[in-house]
Protein backbone atom coordinates (compact mmCIF):
# COMPACT_ATOMS: atom_id res chain seq x y z
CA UNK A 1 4.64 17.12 -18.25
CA UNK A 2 3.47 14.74 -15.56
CA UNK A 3 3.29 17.04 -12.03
CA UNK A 4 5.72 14.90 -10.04
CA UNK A 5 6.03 15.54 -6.40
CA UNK A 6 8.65 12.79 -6.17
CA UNK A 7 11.45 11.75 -8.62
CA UNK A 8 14.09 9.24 -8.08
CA UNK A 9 16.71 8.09 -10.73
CA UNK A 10 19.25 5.65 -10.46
CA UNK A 11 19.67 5.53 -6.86
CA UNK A 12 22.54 2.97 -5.82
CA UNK A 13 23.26 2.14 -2.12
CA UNK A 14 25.08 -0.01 -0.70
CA UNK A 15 26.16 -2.14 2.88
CA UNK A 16 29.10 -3.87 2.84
CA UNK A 17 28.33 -6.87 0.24
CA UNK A 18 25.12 -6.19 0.14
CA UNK A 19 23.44 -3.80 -2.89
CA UNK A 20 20.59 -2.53 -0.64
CA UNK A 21 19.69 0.32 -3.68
CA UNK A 22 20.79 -1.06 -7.74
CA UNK A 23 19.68 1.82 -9.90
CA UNK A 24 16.50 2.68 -8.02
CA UNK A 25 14.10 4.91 -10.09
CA UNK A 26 11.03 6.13 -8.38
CA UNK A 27 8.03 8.75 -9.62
CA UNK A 28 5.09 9.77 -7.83
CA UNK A 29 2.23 12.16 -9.22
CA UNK A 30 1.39 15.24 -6.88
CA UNK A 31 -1.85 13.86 -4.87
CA UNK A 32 -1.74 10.37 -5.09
CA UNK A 33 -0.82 7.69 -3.25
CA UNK A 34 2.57 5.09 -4.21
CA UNK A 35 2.38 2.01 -2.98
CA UNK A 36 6.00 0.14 -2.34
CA UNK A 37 5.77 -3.77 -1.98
CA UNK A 38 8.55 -6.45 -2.31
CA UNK A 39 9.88 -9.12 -0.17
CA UNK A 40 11.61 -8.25 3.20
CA UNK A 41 15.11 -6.92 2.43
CA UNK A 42 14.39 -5.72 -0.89
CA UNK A 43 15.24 -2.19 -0.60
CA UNK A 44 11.95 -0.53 0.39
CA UNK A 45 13.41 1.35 4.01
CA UNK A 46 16.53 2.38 2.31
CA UNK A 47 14.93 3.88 -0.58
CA UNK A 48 12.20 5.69 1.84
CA UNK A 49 15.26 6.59 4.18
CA UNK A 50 17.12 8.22 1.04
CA UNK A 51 13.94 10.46 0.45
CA UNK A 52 13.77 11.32 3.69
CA UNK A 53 17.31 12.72 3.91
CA UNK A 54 18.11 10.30 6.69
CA UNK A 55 20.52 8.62 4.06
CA UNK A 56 22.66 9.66 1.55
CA UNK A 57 22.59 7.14 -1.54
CA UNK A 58 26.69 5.89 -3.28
CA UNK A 59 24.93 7.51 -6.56
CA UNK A 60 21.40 8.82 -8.24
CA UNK A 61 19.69 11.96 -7.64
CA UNK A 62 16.69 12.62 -6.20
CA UNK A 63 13.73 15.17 -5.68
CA UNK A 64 10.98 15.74 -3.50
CA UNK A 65 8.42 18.47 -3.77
CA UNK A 66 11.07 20.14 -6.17
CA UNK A 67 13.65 20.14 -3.83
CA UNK A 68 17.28 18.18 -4.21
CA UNK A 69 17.34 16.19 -1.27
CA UNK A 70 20.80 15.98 -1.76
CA UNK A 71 21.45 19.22 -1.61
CA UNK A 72 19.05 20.87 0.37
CA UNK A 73 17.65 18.44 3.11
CA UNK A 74 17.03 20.93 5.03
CA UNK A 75 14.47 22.22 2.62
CA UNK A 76 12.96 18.59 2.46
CA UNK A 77 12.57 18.11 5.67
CA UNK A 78 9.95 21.18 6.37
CA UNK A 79 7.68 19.65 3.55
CA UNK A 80 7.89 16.11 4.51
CA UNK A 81 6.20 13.64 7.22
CA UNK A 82 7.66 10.37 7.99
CA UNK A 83 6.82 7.43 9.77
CA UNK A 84 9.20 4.78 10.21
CA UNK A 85 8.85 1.05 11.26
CA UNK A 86 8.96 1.31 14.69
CA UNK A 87 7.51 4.00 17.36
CA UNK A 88 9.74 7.07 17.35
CA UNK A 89 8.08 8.64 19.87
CA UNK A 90 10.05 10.02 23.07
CA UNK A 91 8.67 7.73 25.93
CA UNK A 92 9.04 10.17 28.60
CA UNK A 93 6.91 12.92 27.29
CA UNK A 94 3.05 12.72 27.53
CA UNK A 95 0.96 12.47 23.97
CA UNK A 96 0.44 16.29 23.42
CA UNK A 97 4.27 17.06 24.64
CA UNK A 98 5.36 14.75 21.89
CA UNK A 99 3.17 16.59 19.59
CA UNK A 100 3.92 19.80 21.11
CA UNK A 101 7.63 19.62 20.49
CA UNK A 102 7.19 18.31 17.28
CA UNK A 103 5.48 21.64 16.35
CA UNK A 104 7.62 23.86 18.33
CA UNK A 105 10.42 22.39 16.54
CA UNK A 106 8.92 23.20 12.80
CA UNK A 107 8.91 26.80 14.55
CA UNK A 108 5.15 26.63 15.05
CA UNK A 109 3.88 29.01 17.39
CA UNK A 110 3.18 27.51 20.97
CA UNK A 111 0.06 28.50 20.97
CA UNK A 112 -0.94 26.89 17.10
CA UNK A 113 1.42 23.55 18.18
CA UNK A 114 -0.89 23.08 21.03
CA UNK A 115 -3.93 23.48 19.02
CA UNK A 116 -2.47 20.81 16.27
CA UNK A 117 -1.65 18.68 18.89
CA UNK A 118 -5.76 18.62 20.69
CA UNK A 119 -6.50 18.20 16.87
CA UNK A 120 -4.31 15.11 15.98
CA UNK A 121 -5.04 13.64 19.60
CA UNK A 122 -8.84 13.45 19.06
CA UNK A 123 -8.18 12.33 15.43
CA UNK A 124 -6.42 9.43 16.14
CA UNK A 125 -8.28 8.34 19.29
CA UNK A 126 -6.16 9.36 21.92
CA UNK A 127 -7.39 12.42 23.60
CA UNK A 128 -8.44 10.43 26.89
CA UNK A 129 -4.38 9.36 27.36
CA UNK A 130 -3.47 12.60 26.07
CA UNK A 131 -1.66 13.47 29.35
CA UNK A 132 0.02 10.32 30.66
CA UNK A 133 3.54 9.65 29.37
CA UNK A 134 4.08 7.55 26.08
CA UNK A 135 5.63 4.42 28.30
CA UNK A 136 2.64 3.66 29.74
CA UNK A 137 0.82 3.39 26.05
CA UNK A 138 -0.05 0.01 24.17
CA UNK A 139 2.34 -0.77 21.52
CA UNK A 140 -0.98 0.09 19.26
CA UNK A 141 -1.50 3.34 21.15
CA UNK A 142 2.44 4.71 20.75
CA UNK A 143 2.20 3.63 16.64
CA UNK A 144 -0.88 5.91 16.57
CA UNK A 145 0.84 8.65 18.07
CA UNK A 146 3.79 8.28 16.49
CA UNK A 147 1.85 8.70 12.66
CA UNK A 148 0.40 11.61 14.44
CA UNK A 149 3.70 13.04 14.80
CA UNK A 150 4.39 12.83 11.33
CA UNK A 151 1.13 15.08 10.77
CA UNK A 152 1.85 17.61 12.59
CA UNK A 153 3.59 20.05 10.11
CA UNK A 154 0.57 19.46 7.52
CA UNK A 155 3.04 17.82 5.59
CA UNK A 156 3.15 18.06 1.48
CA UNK A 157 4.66 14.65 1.38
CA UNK A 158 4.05 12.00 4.06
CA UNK A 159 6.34 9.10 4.00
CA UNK A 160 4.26 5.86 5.59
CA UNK A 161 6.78 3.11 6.19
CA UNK A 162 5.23 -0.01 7.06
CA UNK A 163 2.52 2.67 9.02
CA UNK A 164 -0.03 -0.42 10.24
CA UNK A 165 2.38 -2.60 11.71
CA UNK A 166 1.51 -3.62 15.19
CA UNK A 167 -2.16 -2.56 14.76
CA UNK A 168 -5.48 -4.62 15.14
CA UNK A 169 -7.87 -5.15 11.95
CA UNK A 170 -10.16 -2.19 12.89
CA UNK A 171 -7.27 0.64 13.56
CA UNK A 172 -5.66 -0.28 10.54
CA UNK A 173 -9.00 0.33 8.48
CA UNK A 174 -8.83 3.99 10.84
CA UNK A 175 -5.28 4.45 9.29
CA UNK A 176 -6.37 3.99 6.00
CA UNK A 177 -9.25 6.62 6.64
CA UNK A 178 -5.92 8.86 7.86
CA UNK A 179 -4.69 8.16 4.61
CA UNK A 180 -7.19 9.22 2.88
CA UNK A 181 -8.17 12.12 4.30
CA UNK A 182 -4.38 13.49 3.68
CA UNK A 183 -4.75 13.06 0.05
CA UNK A 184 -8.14 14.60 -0.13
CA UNK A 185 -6.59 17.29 1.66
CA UNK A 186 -3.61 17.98 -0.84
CA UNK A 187 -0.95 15.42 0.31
CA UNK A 188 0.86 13.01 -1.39
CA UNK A 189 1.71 9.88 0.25
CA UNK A 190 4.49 6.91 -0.65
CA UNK A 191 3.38 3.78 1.65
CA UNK A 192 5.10 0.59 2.32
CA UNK A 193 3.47 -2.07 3.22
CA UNK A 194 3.47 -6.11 4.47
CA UNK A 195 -0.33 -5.99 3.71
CA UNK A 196 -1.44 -6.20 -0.10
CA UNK A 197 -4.65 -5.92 0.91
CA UNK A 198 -3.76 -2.72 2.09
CA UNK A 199 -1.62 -1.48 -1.17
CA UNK A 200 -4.86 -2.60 -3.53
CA UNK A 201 -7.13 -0.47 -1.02
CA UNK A 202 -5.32 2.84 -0.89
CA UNK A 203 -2.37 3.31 -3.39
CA UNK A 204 -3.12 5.03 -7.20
CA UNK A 205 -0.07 3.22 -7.94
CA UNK A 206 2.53 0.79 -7.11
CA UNK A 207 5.93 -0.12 -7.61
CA UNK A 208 7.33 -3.43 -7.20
CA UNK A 209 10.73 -3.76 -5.75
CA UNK A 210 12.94 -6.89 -5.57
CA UNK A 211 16.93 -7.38 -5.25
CA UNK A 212 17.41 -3.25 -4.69
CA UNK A 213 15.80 -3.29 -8.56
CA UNK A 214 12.27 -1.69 -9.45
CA UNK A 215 10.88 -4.54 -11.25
CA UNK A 216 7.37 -3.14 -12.18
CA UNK A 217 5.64 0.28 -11.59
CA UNK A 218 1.73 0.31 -13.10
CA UNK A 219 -1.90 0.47 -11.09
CA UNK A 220 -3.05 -1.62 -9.31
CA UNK A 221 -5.40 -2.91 -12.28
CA UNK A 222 -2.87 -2.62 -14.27
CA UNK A 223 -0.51 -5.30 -12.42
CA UNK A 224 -2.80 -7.98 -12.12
CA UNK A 225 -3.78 -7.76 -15.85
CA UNK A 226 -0.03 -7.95 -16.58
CA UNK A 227 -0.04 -11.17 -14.23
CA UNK A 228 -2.66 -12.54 -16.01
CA UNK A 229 -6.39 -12.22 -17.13
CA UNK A 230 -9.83 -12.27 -15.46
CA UNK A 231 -11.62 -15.16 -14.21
CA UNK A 232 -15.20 -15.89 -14.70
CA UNK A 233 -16.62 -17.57 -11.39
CA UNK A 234 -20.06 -19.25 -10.90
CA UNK A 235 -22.20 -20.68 -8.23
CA UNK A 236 -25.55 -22.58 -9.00
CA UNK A 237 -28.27 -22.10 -6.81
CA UNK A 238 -28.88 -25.96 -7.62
CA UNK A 239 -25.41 -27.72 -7.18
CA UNK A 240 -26.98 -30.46 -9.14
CA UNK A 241 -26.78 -28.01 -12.00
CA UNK A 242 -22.96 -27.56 -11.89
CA UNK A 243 -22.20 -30.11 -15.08
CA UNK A 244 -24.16 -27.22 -16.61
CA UNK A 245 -22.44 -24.12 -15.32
CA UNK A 246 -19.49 -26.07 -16.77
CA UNK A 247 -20.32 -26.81 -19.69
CA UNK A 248 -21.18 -23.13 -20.03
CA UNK A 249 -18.13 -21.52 -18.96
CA UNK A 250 -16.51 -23.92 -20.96
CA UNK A 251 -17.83 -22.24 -24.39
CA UNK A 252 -16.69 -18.86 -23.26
CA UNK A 253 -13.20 -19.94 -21.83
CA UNK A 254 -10.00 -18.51 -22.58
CA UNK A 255 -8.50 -20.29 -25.43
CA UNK A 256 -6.36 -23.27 -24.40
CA UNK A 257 -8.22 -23.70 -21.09
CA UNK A 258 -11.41 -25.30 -19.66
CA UNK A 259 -13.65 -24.39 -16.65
CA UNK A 260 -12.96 -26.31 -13.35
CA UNK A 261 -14.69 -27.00 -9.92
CA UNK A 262 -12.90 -24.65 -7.41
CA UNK A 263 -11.36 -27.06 -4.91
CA UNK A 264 -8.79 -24.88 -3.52
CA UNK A 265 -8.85 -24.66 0.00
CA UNK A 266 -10.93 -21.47 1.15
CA UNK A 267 -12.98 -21.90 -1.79
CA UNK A 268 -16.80 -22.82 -1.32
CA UNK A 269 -18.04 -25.78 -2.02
CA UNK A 270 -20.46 -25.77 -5.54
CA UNK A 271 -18.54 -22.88 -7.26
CA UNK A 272 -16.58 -23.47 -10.87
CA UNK A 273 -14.55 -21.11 -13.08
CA UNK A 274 -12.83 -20.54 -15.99
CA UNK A 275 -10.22 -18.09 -17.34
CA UNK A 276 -11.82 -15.53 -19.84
CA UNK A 277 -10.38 -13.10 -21.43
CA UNK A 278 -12.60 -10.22 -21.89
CA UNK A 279 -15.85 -8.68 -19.74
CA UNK A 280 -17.80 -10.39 -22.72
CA UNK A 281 -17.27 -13.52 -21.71
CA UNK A 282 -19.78 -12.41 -18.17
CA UNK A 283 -22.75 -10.92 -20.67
CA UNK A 284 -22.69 -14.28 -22.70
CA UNK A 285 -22.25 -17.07 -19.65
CA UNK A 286 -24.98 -14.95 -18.18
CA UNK A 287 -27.53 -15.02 -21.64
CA UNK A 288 -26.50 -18.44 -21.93
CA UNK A 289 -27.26 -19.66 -18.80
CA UNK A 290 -30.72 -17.81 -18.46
CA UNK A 291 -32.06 -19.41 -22.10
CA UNK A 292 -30.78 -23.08 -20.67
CA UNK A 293 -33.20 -21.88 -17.14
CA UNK A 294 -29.66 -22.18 -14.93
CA UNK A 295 -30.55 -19.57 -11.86
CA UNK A 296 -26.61 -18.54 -9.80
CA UNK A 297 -26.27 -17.23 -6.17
CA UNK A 298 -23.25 -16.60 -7.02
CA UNK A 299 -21.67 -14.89 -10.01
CA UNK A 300 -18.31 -12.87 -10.13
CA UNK A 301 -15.33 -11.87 -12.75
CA UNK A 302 -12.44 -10.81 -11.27
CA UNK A 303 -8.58 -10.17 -11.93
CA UNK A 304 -6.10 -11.85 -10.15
CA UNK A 305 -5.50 -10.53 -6.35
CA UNK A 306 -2.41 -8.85 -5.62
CA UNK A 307 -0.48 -12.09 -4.05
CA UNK A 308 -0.53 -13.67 -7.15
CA UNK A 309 1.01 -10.81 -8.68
CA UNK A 310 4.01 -10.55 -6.00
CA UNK A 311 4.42 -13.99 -6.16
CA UNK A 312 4.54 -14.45 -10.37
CA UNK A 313 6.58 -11.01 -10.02
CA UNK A 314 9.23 -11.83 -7.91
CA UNK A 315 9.14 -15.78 -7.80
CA UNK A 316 8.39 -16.27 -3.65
CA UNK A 317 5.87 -15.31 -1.36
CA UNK A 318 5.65 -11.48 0.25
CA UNK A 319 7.38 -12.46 3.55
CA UNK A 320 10.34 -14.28 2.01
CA UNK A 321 13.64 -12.36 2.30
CA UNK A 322 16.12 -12.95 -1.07
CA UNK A 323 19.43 -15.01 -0.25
């Protein structure tokens, strides 16, 4: 049997009219990372909130590292790390007093909190503003220190809730290091996210969530393949040699399609493609266009990205919230 450091079934919550939770099951293998996407009000915060024992669900059970959250959440809560969608972070403490009490708290010695907290400071870039208070921070600088905070217990779990928001480009690539690292070291981590990108970059798996309802749970490989099949993209280094190209891709098309000059917008200019439907179809474009001398700059098969899949998946874009 599957080693599952989380398990979910039929969690149902609910606000008022609104069915934030409708039979929720979740599963996440020890040492991997779960990615969570689905539009904005779909269910995502509740569900994390409900496995972080900061909610109590109408109905379901659930585990975490073998533990009933519903009955012991105490338990939970010394083997889990959580980071919310905002900064939790006390603004009137300094960085390693946040950190500090957060260890002192998990009944870490004073001595070994203070140590974690030097650690976790460097780590995330913030040793230099290690002693002024949190309100003088960037909103960048107080999200930094606030996933810090959930790291301080060496957590067996760590639940990332939306963890980038707020962040620039290059910190978020740091936080995905962060991530990471935490696996490597033995964690397992269930992420949220607003950034696909960032699910297709980190998470072994992901579950799709839409309406309170899981509506797909596979890789990330295995979601776009779902979606639909691979596409077989060329680029001539002579663009007068793109009726060619076409005509090629054309023979080792998909059946019921044809190849097509990429027009889209963000595509470059001189490029054509085709859906295929096996790796195959590269080995013979390629053999077919070396006997008829066609030389490429440009030559790429690929499955579809992970927008396309939320968008076939749940019918709208990633930022829509349901009626």
């Amino acid at each position: 049997m599957e080693d599952l450091v989380v398990r979910a079934e039929g969690l149902r919550k609910r606000f008022g009219e609104t069915q934030a939770l409708d039979s929720v099951d979740l599963a996440m293998r020890r040492g991997t990372v779960l990615g969570v996407l689905g539009p904005n009000g779909a269910g995502k915060t509740t569900a994390v909130r409900v496995l972080a024992t900061l909610l109590r669900p109408d109905e379901g059970t659930a585990f975490v590292a073998g533990v009933d959250v519903l009955k012991h959440p105490d338990q939970v809560r010394r083997k889990i790390g959580l980071t919310g969608q905002y900064a939790s972070v006390d603004e009137d403490l300094t960085g390693t007093q946040n950190l500090v009490l957060i260890g002192r708290l998990l009944d870490m010695p004073g001595r070994d909190a203070k140590r974690r907290a030097v650690e976790l400071l460097e780590w995330f870039g913030l040793q230099e503003a290690a002693g002024r208070p949190a309100k003088t921070y960037s909103g960048g600088m107080r999200r930094r220190l606030d996933l810090a905070a959930s790291l301080v217990g060496h957590p067996e779990v760590i639940f990332l809730d939306e963890p980038t928001t707020g962040l620039d480009p290059a910190k978020r690539e740091d936080m995905w290091g962060v991530v990471r690292s935490q696996v490597t070291r033995g964690a397992s981590v269930l992420l949220t996210t607003q950034y696909l990108e960032e699910a297709d970059a980190l998470a072994d798996e992901i579950v799709v969530v839409d309406h309170g309802r899981v509506i797909a749970h596979d890789t990330p490989d295995g979601l776009k393949r779902r979606v639909g099949g691979q596409t077989l993209k060329v680029r001539p280094a002579d663009p007068e040699r793109l009726p060619d190209v076409l005509r090629v891709l054309d023979a080792v098309a998909a059946p019921g399609t044809t190849a097509a000059k990429d027009e889209a917008a963000g595509s470059r200019p001189g490029t054509a493609s085709v859906p295929v439907t096996s790796d195959a179809a590269l080995a013979d474009a390629v053999a077919q266009m070396r006997a008829e001398g066609v030389e490429v700059t440009e030559l790429a098969l690929h499955l579809p990205s992970l927008d396309e899949v939320f968008h076939t998946l749940t019918g709208r874009t990633r930022t829509e919230a349901p009626v």
